[in-house]
C-alpha atoms as a PDB file:
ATOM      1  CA  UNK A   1     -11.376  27.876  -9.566  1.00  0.00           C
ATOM      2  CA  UNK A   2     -10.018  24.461 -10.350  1.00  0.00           C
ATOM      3  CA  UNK A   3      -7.039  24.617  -7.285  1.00  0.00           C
ATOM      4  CA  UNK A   4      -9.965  25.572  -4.872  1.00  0.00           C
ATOM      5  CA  UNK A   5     -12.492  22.635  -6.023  1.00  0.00           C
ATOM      6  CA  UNK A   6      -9.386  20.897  -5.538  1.00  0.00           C
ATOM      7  CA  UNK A   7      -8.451  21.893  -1.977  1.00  0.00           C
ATOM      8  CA  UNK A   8     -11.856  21.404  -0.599  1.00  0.00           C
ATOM      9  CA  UNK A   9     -12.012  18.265  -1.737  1.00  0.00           C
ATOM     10  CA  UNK A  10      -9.097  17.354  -0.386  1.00  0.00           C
ATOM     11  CA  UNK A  11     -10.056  18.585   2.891  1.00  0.00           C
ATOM     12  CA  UNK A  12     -13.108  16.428   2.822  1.00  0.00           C
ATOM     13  CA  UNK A  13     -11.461  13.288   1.817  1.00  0.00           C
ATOM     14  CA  UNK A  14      -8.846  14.066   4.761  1.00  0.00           C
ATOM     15  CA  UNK A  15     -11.663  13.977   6.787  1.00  0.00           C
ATOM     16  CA  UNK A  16     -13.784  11.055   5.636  1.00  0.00           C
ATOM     17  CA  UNK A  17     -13.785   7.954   7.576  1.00  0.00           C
ATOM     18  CA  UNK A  18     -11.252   4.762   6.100  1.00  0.00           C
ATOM     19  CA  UNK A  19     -12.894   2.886   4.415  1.00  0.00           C
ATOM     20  CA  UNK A  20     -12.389  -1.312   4.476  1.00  0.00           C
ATOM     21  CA  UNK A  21     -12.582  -2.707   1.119  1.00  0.00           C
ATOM     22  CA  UNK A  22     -14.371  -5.766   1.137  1.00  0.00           C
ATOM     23  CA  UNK A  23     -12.526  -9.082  -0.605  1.00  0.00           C
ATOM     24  CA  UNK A  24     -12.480 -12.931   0.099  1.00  0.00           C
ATOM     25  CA  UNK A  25      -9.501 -14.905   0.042  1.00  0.00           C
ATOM     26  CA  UNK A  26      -9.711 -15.954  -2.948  1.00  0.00           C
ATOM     27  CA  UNK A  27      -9.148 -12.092  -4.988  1.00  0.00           C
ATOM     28  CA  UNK A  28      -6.116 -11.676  -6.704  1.00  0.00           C
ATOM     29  CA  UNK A  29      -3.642  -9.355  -4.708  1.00  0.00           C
ATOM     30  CA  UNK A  30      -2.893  -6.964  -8.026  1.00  0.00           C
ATOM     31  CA  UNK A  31      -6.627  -6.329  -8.046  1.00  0.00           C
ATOM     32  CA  UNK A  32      -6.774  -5.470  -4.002  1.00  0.00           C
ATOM     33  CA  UNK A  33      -4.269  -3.145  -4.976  1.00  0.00           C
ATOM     34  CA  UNK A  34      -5.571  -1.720  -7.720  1.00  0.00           C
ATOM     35  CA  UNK A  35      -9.193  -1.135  -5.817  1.00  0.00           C
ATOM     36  CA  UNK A  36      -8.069   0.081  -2.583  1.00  0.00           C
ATOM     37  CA  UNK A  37      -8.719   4.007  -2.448  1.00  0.00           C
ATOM     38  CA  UNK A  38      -6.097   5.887  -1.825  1.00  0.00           C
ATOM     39  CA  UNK A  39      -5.067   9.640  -0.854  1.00  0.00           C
ATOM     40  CA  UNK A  40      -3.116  11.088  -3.568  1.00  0.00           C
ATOM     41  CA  UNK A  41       0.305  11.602  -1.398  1.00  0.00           C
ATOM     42  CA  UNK A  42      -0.036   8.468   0.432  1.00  0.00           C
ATOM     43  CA  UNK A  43       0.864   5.291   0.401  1.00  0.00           C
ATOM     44  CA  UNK A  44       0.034   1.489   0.343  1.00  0.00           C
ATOM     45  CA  UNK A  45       1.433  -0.603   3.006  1.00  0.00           C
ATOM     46  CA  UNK A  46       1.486  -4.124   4.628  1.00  0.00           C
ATOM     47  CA  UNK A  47       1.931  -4.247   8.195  1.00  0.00           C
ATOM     48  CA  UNK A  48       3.618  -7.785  10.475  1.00  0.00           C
ATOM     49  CA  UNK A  49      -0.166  -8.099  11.031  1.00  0.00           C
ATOM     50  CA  UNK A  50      -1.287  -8.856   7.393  1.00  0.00           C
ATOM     51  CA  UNK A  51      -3.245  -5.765   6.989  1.00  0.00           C
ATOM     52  CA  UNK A  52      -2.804  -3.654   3.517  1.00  0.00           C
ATOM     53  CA  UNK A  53      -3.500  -0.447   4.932  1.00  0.00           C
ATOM     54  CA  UNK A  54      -4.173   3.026   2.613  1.00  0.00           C
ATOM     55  CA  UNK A  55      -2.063   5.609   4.342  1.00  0.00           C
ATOM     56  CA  UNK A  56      -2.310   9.476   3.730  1.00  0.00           C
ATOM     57  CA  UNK A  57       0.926  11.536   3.934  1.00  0.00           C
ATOM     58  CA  UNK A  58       0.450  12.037   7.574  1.00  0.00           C
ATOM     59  CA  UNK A  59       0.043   8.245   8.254  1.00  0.00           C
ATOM     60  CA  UNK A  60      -3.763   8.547   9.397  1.00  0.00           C
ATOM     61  CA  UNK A  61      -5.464   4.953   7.961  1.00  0.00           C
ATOM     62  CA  UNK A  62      -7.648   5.697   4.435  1.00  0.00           C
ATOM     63  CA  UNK A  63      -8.389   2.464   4.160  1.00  0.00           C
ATOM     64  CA  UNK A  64      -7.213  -1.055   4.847  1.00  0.00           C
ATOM     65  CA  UNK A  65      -7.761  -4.679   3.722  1.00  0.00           C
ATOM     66  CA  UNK A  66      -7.223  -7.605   5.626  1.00  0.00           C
ATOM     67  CA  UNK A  67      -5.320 -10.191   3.653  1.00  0.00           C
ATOM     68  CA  UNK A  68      -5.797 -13.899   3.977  1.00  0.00           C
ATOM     69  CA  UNK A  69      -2.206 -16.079   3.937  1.00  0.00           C
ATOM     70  CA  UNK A  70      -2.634 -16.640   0.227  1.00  0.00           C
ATOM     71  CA  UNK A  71      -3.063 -13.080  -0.417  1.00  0.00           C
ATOM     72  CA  UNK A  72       0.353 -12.146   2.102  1.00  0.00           C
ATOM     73  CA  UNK A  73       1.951 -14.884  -0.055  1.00  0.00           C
ATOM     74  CA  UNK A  74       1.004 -13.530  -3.207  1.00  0.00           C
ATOM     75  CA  UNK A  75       1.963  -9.497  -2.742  1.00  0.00           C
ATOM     76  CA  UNK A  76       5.596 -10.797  -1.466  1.00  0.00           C
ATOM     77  CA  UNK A  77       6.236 -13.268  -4.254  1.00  0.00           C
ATOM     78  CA  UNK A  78       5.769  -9.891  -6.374  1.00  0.00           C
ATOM     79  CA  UNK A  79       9.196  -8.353  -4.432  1.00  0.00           C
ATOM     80  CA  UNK A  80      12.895  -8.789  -5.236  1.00  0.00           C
ATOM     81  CA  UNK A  81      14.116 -12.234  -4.915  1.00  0.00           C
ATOM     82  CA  UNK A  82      16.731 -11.527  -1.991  1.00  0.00           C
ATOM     83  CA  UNK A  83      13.653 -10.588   0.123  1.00  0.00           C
ATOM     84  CA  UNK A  84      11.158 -12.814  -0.844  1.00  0.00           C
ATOM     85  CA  UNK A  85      12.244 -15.464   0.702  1.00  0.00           C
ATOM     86  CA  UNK A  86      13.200 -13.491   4.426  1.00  0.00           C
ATOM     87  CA  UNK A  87       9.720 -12.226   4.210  1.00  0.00           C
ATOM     88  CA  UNK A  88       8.069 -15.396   3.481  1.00  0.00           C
ATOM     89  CA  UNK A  89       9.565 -16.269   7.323  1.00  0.00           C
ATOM     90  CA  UNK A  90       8.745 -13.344   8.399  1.00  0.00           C
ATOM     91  CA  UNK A  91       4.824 -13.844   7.249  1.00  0.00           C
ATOM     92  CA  UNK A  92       4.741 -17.519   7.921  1.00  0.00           C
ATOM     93  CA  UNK A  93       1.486 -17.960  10.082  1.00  0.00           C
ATOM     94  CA  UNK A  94      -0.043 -14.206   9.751  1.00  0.00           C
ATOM     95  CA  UNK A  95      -3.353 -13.986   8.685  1.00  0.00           C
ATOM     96  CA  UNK A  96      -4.655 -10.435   8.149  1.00  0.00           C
ATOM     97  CA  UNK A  97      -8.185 -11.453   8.569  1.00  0.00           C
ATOM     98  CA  UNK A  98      -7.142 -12.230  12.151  1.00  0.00           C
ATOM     99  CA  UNK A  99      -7.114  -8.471  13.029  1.00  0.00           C
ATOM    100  CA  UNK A 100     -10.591  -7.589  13.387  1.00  0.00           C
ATOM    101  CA  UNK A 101     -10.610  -4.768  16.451  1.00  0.00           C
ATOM    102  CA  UNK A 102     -11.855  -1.941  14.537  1.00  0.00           C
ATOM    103  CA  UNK A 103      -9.559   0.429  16.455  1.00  0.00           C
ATOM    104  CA  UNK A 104      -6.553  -1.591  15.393  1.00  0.00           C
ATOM    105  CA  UNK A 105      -7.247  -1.957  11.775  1.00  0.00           C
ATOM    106  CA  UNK A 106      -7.589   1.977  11.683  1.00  0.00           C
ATOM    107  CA  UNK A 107      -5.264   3.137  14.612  1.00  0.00           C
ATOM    108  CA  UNK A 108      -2.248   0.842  14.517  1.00  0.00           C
ATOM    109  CA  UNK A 109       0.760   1.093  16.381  1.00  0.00           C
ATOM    110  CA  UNK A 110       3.534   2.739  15.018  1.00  0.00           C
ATOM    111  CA  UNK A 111       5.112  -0.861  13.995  1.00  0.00           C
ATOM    112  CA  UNK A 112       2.446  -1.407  11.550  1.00  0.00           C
ATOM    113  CA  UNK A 113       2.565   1.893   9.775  1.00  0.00           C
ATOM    114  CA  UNK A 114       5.165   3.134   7.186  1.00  0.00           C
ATOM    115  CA  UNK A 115       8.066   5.357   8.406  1.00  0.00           C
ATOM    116  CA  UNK A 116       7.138   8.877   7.843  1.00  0.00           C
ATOM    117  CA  UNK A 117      10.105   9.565   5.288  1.00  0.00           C
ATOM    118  CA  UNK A 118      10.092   7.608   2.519  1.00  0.00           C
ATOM    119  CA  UNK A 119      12.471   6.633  -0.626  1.00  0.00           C
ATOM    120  CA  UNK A 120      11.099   8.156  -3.701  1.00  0.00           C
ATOM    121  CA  UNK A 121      11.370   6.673  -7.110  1.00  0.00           C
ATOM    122  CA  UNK A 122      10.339   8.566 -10.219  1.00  0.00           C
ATOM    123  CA  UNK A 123      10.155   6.980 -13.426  1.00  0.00           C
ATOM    124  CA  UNK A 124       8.880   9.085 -16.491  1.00  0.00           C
ATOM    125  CA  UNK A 125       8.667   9.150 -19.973  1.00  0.00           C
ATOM    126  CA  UNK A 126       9.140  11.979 -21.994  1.00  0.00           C
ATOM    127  CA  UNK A 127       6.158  13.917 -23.224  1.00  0.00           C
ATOM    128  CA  UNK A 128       4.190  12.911 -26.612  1.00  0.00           C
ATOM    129  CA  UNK A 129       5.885   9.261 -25.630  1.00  0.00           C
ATOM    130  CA  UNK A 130       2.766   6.944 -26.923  1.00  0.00           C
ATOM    131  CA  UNK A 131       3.168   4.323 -24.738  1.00  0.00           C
ATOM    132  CA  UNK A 132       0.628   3.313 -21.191  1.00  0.00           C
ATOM    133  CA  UNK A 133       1.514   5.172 -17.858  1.00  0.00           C
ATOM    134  CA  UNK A 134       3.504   7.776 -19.260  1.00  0.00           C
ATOM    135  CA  UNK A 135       3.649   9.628 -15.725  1.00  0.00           C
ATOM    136  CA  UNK A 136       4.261   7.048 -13.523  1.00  0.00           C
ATOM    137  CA  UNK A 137       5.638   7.597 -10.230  1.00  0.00           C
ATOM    138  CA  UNK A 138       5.816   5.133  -7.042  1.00  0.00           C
ATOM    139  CA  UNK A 139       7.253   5.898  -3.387  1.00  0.00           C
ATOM    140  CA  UNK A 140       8.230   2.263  -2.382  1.00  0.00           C
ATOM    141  CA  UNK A 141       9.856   0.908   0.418  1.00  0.00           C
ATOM    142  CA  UNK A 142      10.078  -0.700   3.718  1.00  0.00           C
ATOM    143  CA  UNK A 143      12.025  -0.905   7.062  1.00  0.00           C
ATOM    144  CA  UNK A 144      14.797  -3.028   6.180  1.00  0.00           C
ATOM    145  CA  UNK A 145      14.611  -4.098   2.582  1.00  0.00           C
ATOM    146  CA  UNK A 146      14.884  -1.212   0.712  1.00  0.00           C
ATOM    147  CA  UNK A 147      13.481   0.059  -2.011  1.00  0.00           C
ATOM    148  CA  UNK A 148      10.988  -2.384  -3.845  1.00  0.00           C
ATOM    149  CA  UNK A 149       8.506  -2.311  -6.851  1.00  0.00           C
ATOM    150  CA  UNK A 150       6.263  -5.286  -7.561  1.00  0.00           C
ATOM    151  CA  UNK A 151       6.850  -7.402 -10.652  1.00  0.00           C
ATOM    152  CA  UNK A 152       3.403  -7.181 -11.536  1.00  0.00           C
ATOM    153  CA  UNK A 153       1.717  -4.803 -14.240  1.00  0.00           C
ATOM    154  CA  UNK A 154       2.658  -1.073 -13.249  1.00  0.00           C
ATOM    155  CA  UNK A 155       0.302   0.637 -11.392  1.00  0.00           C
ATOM    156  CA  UNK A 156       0.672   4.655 -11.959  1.00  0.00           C
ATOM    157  CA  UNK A 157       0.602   6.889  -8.984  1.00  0.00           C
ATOM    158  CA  UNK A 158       0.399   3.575  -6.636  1.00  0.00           C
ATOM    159  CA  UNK A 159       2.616   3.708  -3.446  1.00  0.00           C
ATOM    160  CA  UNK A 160       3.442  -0.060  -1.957  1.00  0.00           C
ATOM    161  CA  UNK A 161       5.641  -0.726   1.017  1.00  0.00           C
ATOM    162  CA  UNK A 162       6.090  -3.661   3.087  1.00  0.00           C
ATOM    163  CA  UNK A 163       6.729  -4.171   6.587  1.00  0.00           C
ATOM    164  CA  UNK A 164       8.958  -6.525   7.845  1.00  0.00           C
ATOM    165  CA  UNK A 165       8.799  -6.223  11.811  1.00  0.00           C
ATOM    166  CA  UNK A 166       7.034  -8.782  13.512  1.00  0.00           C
END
């Protein structure tokens, strides 16, 4: 009963419309993150054009939020060192909140979407372990730099990549 309530809803949130999630330039990237809905096998990734976009596991747009310079700044300062820097240059002058053709935010070209395979990087705790996000498991990643997870707080079952085209 449970693994059929399950696939039907998974069908219908397949099917539902992205979503934008609405912010101003002033919200803190971790809680952007933490807010934008997200399909369960999918992923979390900023485009060249400053958009965080809510991927599903067939790349089809879930949701997406536009992110102010500020906000671009913020999510890469959160990356390795060795890239933070390139990417900074490679963001200089993008403002997410640019993009406002509705057909762009949710049908991007290929360059602004994740590569369909991904790295995968499990990290989990053994079982009774008593300590916050004992399951926690992130697909990160990006088209040149590698595999990356933010320094910020852990967020479980959270997928982040970044892209660095432009």
């Amino acid at each position: 009963m449970k693994t059929q309530i399950l696939a039907v809803l998974s069908v219908l949130f397949a099917l539902a419309p992205a979503v934008p999630t609405t912010s101003d330039s002033t919200q803190n990237v971790t809680d952007i993150i933490n807010n934008i809905p997200q399909s369960p096998n999918g992923v979390l990734y900023l485009g060249s054009d400053g958009v965080l976009r809510s991927v599903d596991a067939a790349n089809r747009v879930v949701s997406y939020q536009q992110l102010s310079p500020q906000q671009i700044s913020q999510y890469i300062q959160n990356l390795p060192q060795r890239d933070a820097a390139r990417l900074q240059r490679v963001f200089q002058d993008v403002d997410g909140r640019d993009v406002t053709d509705l057909d762009q935010l949710l049908n991007p070209d290929s360059d602004q979407l994740p590569p369909t395979v991904t790295s995968t990087v499990s990290q989990s705790l053994p079982t009774g372990t008593q300590m916050p996000n004992q399951d926690m498991c992130r697909n990160v990643g990006s088209y040149e730099t590698g595999i990356h997870a933010p320094k910020t707080e852990p967020v479980p079952d959270r997928k982040l990549q970044v892209s660095s085209r432009r």
